[in-house]
C-alpha atoms as a PDB file:
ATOM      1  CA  UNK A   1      85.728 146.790-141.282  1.00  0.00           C
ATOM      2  CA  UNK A   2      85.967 144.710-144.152  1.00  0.00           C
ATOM      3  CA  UNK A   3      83.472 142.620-145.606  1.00  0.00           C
ATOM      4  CA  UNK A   4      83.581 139.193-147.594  1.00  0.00           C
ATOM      5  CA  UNK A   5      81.576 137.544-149.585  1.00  0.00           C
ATOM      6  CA  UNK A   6      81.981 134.395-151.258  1.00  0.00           C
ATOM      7  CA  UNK A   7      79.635 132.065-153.277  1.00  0.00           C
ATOM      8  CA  UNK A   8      78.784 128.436-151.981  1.00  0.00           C
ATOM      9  CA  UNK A   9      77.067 125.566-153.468  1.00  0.00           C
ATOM     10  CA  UNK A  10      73.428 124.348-151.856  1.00  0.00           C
ATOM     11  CA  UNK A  11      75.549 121.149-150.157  1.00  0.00           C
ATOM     12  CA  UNK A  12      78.352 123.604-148.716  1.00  0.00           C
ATOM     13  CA  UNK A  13      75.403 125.913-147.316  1.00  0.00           C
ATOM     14  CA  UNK A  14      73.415 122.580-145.939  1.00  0.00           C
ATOM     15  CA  UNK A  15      76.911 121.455-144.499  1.00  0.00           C
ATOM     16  CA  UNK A  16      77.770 125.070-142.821  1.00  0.00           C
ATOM     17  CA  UNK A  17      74.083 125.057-141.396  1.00  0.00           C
ATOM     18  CA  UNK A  18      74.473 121.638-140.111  1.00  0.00           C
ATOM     19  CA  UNK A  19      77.521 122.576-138.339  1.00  0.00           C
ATOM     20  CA  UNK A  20      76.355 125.875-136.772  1.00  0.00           C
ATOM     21  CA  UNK A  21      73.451 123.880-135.159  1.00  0.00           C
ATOM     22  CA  UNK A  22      75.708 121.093-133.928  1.00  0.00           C
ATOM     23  CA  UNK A  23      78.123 123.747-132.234  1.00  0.00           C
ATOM     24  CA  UNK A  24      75.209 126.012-131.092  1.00  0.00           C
ATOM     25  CA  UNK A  25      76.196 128.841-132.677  1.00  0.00           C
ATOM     26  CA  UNK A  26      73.806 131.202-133.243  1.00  0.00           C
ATOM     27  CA  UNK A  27      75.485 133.251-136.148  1.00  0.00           C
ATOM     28  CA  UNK A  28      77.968 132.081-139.406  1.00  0.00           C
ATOM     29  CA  UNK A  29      80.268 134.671-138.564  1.00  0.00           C
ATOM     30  CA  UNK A  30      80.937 133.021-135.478  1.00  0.00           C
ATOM     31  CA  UNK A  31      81.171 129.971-137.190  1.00  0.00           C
ATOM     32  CA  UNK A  32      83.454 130.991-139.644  1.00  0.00           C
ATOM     33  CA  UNK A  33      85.377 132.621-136.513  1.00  0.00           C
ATOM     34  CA  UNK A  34      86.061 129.503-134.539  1.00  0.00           C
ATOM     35  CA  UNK A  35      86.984 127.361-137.941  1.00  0.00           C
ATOM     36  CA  UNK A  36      89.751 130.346-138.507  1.00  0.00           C
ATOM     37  CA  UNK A  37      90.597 129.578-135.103  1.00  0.00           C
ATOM     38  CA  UNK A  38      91.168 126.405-135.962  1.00  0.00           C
ATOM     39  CA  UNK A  39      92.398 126.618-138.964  1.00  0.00           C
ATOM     40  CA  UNK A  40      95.298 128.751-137.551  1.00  0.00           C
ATOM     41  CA  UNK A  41      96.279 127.044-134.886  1.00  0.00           C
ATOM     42  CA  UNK A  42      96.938 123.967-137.015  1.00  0.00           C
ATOM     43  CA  UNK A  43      98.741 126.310-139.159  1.00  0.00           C
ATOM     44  CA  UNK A  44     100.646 127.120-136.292  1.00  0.00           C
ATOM     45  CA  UNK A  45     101.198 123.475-135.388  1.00  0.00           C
ATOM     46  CA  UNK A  46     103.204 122.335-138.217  1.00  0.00           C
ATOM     47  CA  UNK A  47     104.651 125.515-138.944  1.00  0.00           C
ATOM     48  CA  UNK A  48     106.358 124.095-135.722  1.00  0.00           C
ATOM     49  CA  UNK A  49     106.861 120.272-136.802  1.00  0.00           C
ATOM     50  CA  UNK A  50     103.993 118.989-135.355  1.00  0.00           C
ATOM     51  CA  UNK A  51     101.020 117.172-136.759  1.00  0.00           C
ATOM     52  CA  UNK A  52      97.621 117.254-136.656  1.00  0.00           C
ATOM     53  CA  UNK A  53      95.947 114.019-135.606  1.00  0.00           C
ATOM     54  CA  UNK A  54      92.999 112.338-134.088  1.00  0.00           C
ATOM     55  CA  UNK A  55      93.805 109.537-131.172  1.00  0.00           C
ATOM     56  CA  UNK A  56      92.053 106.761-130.089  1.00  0.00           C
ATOM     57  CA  UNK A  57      93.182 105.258-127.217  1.00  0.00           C
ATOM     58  CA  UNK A  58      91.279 102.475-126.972  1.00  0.00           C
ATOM     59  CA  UNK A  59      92.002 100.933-130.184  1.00  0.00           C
ATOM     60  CA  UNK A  60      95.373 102.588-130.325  1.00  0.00           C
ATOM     61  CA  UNK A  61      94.147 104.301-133.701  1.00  0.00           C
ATOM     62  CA  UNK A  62      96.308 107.739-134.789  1.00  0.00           C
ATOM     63  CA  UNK A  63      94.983 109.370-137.758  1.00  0.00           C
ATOM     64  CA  UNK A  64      97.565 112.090-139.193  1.00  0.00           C
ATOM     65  CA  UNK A  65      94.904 115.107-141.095  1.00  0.00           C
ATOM     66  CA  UNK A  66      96.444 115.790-144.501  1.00  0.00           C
ATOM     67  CA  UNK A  67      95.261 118.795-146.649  1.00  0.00           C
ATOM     68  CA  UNK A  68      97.098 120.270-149.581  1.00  0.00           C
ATOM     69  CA  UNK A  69      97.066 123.670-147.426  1.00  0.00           C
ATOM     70  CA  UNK A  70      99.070 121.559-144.702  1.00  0.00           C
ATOM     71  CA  UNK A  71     100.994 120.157-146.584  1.00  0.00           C
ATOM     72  CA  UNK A  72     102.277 122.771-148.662  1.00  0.00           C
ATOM     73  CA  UNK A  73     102.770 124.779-145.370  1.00  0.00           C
ATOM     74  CA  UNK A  74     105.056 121.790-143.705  1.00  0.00           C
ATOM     75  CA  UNK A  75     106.784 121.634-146.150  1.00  0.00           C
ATOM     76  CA  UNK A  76     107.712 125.473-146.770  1.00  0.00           C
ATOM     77  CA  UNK A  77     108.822 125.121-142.592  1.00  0.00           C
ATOM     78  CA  UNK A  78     111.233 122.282-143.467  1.00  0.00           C
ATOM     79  CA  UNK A  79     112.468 124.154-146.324  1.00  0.00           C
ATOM     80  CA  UNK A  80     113.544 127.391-144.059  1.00  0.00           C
ATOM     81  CA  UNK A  81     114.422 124.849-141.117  1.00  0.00           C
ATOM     82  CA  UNK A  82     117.989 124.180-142.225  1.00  0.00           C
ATOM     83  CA  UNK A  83     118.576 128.373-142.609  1.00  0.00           C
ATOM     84  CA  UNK A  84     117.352 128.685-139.046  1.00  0.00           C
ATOM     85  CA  UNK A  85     120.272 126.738-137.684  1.00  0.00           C
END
């Protein structure tokens, strides 16, 4: 099985920490699991045209998440969407 290893500053590591004991996880591979998880599903989200947002309903707030790595992929999918057809 493969193995990474990357580098992280002390704020990264204090942020990853902070999040594994918010989610109860008990390990960072699992945490690092479950943001993958995430991570492709968005992926897979506007691969499809869709976006990415957080509602609320009471104050009728929608907040669209923009990263570069969304972005660029959106806008590969509308590149290839006119081939498709």
């Amino acid at each position: 099985m493969p193995r990474l290893n990357f580098d992280v500053s002390d704020e990264q590591n204090e942020s990853l920490r902070l999040l594994q004991k918010k989610t109860g996880l008990s390990t960072m591979k699992d945490l690092i699991n479950n943001a993958l998880t995430v991570f492709e599903w968005a992926v897979e989200e506007v691969e499809d045209g869709n976006e990415i947002a957080s509602v609320n309903n009471d104050e009728e707030i929608y907040r669209v998440l923009a990263t570069p790595s969304l972005q660029h992929v959106a806008k590969t999918a509308r590149r290839k969407e006119p081939a498709l057809r």
